[in-house]
PDB file of N, CA and C in Angstrom:
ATOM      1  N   UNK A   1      25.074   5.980 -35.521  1.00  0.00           N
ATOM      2  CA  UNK A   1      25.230   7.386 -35.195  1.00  0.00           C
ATOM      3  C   UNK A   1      26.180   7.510 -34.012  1.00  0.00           C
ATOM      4  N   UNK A   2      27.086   8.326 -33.953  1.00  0.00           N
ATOM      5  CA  UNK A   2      28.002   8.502 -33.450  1.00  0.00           C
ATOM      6  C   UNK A   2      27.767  10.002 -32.397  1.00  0.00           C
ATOM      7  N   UNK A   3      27.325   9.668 -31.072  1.00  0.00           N
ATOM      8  CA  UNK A   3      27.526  10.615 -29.934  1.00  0.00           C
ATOM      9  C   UNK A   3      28.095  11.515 -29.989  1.00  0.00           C
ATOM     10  N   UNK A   4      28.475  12.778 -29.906  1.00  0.00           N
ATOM     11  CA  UNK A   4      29.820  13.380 -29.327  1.00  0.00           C
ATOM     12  C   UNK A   4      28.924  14.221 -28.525  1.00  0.00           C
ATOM     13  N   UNK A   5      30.380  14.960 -27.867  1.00  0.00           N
ATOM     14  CA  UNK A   5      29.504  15.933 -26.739  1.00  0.00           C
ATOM     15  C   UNK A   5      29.193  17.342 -26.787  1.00  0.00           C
ATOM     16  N   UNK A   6      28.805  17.472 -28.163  1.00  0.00           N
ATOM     17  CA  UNK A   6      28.455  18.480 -28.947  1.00  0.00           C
ATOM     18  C   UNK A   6      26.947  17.770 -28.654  1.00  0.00           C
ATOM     19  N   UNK A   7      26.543  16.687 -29.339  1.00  0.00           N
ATOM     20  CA  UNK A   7      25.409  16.249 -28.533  1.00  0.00           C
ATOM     21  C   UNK A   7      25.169  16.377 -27.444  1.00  0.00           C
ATOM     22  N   UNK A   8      25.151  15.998 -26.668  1.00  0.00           N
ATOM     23  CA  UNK A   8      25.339  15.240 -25.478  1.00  0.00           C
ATOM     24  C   UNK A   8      24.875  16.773 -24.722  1.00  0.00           C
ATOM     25  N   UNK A   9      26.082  17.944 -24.788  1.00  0.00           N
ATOM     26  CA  UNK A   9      25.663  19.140 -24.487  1.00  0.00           C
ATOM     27  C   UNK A   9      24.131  20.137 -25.266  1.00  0.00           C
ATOM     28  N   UNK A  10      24.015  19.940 -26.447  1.00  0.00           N
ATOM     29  CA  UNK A  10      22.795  20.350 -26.937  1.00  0.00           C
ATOM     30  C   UNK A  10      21.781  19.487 -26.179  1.00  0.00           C
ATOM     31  N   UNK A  11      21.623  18.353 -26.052  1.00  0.00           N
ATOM     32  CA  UNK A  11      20.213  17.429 -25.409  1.00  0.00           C
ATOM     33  C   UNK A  11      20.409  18.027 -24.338  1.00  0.00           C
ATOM     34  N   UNK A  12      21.239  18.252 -23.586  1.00  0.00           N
ATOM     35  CA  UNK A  12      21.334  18.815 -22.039  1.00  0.00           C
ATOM     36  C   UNK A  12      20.672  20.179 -21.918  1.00  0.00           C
ATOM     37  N   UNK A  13      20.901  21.396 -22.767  1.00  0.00           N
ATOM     38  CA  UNK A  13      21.248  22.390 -23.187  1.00  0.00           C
ATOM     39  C   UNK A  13      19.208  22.746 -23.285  1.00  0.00           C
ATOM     40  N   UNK A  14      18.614  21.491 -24.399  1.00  0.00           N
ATOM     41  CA  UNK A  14      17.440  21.404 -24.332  1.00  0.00           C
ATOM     42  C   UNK A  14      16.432  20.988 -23.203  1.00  0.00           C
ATOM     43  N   UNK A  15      16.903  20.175 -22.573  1.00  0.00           N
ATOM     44  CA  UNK A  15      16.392  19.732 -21.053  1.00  0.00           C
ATOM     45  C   UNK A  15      16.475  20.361 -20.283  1.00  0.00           C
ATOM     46  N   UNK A  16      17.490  21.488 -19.778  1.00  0.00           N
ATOM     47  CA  UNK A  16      17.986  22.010 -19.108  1.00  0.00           C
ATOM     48  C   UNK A  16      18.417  21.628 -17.491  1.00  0.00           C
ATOM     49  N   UNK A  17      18.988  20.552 -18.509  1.00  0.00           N
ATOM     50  CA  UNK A  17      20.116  19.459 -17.103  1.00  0.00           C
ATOM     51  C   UNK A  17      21.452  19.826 -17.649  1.00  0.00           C
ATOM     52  N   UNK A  18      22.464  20.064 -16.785  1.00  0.00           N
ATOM     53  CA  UNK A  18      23.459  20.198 -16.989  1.00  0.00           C
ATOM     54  C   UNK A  18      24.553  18.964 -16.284  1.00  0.00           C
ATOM     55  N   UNK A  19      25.629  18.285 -17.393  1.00  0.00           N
ATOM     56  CA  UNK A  19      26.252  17.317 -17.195  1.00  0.00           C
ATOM     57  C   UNK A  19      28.085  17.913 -16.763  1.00  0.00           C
ATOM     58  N   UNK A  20      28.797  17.613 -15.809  1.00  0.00           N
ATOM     59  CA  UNK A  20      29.994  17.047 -15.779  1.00  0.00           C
ATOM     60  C   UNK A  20      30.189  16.234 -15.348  1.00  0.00           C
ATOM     61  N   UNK A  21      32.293  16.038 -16.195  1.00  0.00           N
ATOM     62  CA  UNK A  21      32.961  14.651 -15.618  1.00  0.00           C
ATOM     63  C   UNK A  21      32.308  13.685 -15.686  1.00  0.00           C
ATOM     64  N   UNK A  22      32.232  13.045 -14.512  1.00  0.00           N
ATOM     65  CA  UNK A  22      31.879  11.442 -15.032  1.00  0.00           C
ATOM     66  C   UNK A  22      29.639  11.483 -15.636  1.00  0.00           C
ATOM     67  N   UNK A  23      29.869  12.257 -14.668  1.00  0.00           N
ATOM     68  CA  UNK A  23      28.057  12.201 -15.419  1.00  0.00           C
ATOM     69  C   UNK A  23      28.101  12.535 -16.392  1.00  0.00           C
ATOM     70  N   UNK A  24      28.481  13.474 -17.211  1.00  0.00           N
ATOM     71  CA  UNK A  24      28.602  13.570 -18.778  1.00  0.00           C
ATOM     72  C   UNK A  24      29.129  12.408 -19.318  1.00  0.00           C
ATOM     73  N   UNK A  25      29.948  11.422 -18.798  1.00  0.00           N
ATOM     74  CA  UNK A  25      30.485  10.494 -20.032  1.00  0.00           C
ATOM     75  C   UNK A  25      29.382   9.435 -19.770  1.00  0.00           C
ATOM     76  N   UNK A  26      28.871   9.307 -18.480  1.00  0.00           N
ATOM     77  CA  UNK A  26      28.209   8.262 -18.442  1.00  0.00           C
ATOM     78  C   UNK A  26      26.927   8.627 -19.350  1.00  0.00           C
ATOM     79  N   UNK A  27      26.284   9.709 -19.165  1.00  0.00           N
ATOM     80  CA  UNK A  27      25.132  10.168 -20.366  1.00  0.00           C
ATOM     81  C   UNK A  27      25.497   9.777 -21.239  1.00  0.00           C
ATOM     82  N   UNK A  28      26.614  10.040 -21.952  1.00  0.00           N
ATOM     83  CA  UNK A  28      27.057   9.881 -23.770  1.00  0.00           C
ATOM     84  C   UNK A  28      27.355   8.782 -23.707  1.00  0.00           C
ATOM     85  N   UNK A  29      27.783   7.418 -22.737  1.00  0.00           N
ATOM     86  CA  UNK A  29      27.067   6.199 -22.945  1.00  0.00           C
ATOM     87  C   UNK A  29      26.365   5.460 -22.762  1.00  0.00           C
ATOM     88  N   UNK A  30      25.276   5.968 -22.480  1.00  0.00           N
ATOM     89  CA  UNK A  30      23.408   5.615 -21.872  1.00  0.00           C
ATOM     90  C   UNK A  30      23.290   6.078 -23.272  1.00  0.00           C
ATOM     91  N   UNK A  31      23.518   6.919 -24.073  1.00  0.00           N
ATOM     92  CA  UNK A  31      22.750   7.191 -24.962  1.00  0.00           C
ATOM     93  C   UNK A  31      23.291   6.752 -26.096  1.00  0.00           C
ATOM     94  N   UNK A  32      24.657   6.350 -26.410  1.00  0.00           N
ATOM     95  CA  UNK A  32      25.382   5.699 -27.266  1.00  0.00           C
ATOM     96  C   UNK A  32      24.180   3.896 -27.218  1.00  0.00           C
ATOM     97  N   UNK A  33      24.306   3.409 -25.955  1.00  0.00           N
ATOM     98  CA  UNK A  33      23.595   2.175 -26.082  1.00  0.00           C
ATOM     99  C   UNK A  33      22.168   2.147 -26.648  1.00  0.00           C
ATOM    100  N   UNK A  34      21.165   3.347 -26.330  1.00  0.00           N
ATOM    101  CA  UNK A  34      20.316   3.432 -26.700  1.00  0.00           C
ATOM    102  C   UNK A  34      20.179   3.626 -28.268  1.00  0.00           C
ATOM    103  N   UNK A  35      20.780   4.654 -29.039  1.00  0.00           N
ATOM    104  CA  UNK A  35      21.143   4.553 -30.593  1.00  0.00           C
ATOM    105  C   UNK A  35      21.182   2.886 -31.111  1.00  0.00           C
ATOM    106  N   UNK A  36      21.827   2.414 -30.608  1.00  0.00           N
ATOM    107  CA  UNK A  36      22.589   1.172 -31.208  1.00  0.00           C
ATOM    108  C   UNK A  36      21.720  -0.021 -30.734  1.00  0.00           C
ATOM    109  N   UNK A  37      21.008   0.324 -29.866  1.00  0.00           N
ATOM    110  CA  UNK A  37      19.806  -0.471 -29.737  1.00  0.00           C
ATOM    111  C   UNK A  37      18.651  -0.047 -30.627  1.00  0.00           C
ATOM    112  N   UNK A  38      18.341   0.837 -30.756  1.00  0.00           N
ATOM    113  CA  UNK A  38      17.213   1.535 -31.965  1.00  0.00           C
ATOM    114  C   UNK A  38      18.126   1.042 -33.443  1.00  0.00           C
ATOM    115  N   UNK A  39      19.121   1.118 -33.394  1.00  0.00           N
ATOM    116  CA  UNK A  39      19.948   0.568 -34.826  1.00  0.00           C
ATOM    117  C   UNK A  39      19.820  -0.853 -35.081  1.00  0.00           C
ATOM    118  N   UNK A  40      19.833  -1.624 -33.950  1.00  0.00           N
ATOM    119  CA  UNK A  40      19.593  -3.215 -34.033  1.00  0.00           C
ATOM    120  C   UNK A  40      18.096  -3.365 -34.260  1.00  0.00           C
ATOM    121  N   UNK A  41      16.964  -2.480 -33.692  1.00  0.00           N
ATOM    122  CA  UNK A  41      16.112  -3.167 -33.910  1.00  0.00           C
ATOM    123  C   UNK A  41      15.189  -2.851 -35.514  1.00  0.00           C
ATOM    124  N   UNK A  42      16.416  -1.240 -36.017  1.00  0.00           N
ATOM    125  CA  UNK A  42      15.769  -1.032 -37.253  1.00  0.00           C
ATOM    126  C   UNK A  42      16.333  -2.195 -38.339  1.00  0.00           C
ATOM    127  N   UNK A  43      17.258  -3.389 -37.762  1.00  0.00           N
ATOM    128  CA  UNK A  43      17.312  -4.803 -38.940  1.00  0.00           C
ATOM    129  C   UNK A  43      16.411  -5.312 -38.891  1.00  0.00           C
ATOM    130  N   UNK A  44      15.617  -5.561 -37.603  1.00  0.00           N
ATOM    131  CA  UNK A  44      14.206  -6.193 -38.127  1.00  0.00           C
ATOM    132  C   UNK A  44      13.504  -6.476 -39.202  1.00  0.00           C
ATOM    133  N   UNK A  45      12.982  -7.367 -39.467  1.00  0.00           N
ATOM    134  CA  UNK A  45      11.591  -7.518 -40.348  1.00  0.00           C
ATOM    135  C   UNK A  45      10.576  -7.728 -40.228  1.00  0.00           C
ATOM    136  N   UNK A  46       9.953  -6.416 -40.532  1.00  0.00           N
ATOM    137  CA  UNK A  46       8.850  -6.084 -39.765  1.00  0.00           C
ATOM    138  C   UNK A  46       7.527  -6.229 -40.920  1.00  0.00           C
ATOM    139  N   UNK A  47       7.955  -6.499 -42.018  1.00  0.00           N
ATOM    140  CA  UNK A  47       7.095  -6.305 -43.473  1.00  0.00           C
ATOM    141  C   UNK A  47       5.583  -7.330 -43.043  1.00  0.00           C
ATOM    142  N   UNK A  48       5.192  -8.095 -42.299  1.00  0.00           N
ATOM    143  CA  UNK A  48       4.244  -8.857 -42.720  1.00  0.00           C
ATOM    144  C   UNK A  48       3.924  -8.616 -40.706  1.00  0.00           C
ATOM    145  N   UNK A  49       4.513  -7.905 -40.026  1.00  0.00           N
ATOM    146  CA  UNK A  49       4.027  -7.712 -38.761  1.00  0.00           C
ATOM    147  C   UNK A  49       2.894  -6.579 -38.812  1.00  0.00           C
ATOM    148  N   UNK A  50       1.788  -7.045 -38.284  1.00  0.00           N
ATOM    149  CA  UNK A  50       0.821  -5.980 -38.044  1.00  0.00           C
ATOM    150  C   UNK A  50       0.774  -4.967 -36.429  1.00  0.00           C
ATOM    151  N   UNK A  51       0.145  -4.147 -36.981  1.00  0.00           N
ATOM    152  CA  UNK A  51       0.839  -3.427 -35.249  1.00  0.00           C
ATOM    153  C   UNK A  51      -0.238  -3.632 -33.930  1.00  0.00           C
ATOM    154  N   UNK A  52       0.588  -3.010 -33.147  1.00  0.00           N
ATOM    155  CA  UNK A  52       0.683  -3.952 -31.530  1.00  0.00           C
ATOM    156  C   UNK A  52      -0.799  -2.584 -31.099  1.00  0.00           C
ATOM    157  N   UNK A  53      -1.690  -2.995 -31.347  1.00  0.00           N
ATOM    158  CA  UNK A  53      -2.420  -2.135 -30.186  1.00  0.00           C
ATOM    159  C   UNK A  53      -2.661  -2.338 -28.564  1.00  0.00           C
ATOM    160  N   UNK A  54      -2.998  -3.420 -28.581  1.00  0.00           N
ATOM    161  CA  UNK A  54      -2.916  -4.127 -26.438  1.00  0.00           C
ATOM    162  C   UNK A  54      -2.027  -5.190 -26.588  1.00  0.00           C
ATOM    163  N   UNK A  55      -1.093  -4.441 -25.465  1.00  0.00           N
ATOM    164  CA  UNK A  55      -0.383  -5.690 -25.150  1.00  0.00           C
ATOM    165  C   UNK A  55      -0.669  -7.131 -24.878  1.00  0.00           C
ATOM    166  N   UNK A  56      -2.030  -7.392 -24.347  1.00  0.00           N
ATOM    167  CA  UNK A  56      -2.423  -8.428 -24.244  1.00  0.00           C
ATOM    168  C   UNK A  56      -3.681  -8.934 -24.492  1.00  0.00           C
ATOM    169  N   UNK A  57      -4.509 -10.046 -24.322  1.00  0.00           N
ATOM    170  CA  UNK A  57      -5.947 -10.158 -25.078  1.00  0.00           C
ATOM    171  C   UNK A  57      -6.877  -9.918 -23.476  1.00  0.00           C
ATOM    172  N   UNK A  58      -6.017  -9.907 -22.653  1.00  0.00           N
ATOM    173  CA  UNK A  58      -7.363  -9.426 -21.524  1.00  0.00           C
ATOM    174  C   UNK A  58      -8.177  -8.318 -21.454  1.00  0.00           C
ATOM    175  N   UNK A  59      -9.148  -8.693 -20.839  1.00  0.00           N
ATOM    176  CA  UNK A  59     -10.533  -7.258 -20.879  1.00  0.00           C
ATOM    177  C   UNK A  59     -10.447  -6.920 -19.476  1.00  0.00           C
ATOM    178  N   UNK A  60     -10.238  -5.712 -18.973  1.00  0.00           N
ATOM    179  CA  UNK A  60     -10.317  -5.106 -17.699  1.00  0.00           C
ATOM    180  C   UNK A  60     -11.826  -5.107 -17.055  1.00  0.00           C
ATOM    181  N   UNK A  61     -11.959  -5.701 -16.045  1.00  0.00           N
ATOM    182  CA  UNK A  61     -13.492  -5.691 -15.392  1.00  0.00           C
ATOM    183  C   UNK A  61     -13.387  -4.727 -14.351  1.00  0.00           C
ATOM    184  N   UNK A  62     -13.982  -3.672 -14.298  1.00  0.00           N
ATOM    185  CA  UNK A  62     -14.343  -2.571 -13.776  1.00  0.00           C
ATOM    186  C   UNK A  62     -14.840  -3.084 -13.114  1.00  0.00           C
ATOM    187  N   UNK A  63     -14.919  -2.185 -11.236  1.00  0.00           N
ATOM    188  CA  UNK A  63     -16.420  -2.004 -10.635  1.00  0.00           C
ATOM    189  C   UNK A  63     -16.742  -1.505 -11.267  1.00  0.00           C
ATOM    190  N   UNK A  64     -17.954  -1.205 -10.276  1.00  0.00           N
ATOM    191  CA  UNK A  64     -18.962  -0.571 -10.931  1.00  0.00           C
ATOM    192  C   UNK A  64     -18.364   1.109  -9.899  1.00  0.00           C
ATOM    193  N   UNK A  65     -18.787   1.941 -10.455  1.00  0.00           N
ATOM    194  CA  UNK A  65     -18.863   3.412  -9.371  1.00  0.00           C
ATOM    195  C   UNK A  65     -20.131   3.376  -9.258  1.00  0.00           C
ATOM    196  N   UNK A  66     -19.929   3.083  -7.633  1.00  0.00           N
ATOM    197  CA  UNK A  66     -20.978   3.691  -7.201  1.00  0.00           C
ATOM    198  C   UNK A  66     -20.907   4.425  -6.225  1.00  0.00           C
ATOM    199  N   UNK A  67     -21.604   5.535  -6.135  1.00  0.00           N
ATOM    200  CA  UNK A  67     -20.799   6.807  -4.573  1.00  0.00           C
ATOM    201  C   UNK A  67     -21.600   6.875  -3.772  1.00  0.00           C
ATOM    202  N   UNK A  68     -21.047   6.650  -2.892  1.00  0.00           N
ATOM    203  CA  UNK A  68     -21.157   6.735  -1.333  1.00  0.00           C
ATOM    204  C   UNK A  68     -20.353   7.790  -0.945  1.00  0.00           C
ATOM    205  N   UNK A  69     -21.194   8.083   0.206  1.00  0.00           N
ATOM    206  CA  UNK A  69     -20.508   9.135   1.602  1.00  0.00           C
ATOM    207  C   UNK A  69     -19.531   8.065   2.665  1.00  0.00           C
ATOM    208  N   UNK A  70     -18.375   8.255   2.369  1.00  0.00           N
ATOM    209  CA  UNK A  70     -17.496   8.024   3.151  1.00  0.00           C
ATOM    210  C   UNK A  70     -16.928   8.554   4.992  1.00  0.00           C
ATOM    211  N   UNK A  71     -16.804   9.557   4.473  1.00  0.00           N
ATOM    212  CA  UNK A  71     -16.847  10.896   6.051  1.00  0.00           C
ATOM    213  C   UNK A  71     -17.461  11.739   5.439  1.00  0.00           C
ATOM    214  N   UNK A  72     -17.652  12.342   6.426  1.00  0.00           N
ATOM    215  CA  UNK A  72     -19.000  13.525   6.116  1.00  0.00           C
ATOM    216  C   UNK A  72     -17.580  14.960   5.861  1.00  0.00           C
ATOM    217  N   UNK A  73     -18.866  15.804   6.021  1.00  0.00           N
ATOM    218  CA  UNK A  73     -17.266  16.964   5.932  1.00  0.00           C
ATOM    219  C   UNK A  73     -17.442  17.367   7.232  1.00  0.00           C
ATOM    220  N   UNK A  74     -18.137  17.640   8.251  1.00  0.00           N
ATOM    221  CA  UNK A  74     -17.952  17.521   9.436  1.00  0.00           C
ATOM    222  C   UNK A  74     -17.049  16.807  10.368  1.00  0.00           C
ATOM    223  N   UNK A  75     -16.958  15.567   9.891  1.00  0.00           N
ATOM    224  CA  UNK A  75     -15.517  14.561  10.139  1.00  0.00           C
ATOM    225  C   UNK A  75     -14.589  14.920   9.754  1.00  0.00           C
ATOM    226  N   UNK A  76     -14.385  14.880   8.400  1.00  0.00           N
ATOM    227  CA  UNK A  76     -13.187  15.538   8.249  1.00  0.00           C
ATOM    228  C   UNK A  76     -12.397  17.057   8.322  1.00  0.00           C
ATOM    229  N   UNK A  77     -13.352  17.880   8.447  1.00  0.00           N
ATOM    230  CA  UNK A  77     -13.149  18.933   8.915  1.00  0.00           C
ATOM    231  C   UNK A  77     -12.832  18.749  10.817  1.00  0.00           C
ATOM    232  N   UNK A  78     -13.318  18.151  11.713  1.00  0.00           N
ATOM    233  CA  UNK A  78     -12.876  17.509  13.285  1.00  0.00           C
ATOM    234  C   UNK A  78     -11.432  17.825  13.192  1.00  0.00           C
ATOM    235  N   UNK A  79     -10.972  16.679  11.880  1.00  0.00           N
ATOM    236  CA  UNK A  79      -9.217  16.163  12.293  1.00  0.00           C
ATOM    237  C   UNK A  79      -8.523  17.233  11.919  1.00  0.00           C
ATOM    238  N   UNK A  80      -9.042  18.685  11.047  1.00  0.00           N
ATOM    239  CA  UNK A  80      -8.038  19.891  10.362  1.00  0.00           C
ATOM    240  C   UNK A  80      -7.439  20.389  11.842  1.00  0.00           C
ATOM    241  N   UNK A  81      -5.968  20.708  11.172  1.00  0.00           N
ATOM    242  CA  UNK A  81      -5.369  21.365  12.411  1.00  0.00           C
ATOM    243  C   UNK A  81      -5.959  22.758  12.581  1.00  0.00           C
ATOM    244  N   UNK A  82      -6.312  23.105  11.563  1.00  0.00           N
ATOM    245  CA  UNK A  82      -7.161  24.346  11.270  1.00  0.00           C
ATOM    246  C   UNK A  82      -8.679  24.582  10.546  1.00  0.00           C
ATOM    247  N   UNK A  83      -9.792  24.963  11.160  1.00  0.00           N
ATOM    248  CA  UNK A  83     -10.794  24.603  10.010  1.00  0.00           C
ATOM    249  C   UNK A  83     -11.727  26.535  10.395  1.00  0.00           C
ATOM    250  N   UNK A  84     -12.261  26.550   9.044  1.00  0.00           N
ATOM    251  CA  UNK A  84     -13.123  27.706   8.989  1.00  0.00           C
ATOM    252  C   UNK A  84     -14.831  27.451   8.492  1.00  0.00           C
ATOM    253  N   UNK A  85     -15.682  27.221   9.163  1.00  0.00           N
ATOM    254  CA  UNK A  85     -16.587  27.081   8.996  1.00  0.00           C
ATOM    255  C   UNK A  85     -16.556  25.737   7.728  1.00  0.00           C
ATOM    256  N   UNK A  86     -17.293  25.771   6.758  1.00  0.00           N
ATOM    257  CA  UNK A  86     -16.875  24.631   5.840  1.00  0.00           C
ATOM    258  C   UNK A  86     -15.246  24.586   5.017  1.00  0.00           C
ATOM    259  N   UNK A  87     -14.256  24.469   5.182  1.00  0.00           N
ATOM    260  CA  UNK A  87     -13.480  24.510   4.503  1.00  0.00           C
ATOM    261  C   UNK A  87     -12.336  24.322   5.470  1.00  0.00           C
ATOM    262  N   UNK A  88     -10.804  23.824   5.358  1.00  0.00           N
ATOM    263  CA  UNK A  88      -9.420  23.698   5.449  1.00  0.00           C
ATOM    264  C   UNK A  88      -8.627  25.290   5.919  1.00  0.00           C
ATOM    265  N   UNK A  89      -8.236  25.672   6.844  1.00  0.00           N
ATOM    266  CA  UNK A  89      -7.364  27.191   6.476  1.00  0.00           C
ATOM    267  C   UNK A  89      -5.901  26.233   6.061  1.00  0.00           C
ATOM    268  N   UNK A  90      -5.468  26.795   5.340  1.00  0.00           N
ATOM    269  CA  UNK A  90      -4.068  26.428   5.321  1.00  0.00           C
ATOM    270  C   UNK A  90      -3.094  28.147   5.041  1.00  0.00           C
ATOM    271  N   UNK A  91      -1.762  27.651   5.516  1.00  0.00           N
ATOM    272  CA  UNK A  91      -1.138  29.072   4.975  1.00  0.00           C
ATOM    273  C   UNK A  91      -1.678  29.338   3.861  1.00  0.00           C
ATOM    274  N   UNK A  92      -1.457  31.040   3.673  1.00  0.00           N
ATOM    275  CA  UNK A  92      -1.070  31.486   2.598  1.00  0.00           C
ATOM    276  C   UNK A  92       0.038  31.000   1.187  1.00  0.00           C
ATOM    277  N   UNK A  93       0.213  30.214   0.126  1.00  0.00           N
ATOM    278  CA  UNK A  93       1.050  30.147  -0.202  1.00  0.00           C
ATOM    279  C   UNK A  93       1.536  30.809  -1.814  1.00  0.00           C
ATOM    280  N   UNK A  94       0.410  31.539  -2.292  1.00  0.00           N
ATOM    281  CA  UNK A  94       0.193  32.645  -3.086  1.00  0.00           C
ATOM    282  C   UNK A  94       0.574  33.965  -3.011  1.00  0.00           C
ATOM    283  N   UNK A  95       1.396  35.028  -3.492  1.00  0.00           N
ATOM    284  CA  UNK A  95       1.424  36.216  -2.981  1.00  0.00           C
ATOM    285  C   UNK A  95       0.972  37.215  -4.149  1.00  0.00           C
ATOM    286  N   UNK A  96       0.376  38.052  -4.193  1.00  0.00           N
ATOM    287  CA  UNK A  96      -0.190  39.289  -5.160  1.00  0.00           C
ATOM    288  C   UNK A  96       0.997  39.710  -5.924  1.00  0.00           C
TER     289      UNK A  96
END
């Protein structure tokens, strides 16, 4: 499949990134390599490969959760540059 920047501008167009000059050519060949890498690997033979669910055969060992009180909220309420009875003030950063 063959790039042009009729592509190149529609994928942009959809993302809503916009490319010039050299960043546009360099996109249309980041993505030229990528095609042609998806093209090499559709020669594969894949007929007798079964598919990949875990990458590997290890088992993840969890802690355990268990919860604890770390700081109280009294502590951490101490270090607020601002505090209101139980809770943080912070600006406003919402407006109606």
């Amino acid at each position: 499949m063959k790039i042009t920047e009729d592509i190149v501008d529609h994928i942009a167009h959809l993302s809503r990134l916009e490319f010039e000059g050299e960043s546009k050519q360099a996109i249309k060949e980041d993505m030229e390599r990528i095609v042609n890498f998806m093209e090499k690997l559709q020669e594969m033979d894949t007929e007798n490969v079964g598919p990949l669910i875990f990458m590997t055969k290890e088992i993840n060992h969890l802690r355990e959760d268990v919860p604890a009180e770390t700081v109280t909220q009294k502590e951490a309420l101490h270090n607020a540059p601002k505090a209101d009875s139980d809770y943080f003030r912070i600006p406003k950063v919402l407006s109606k």
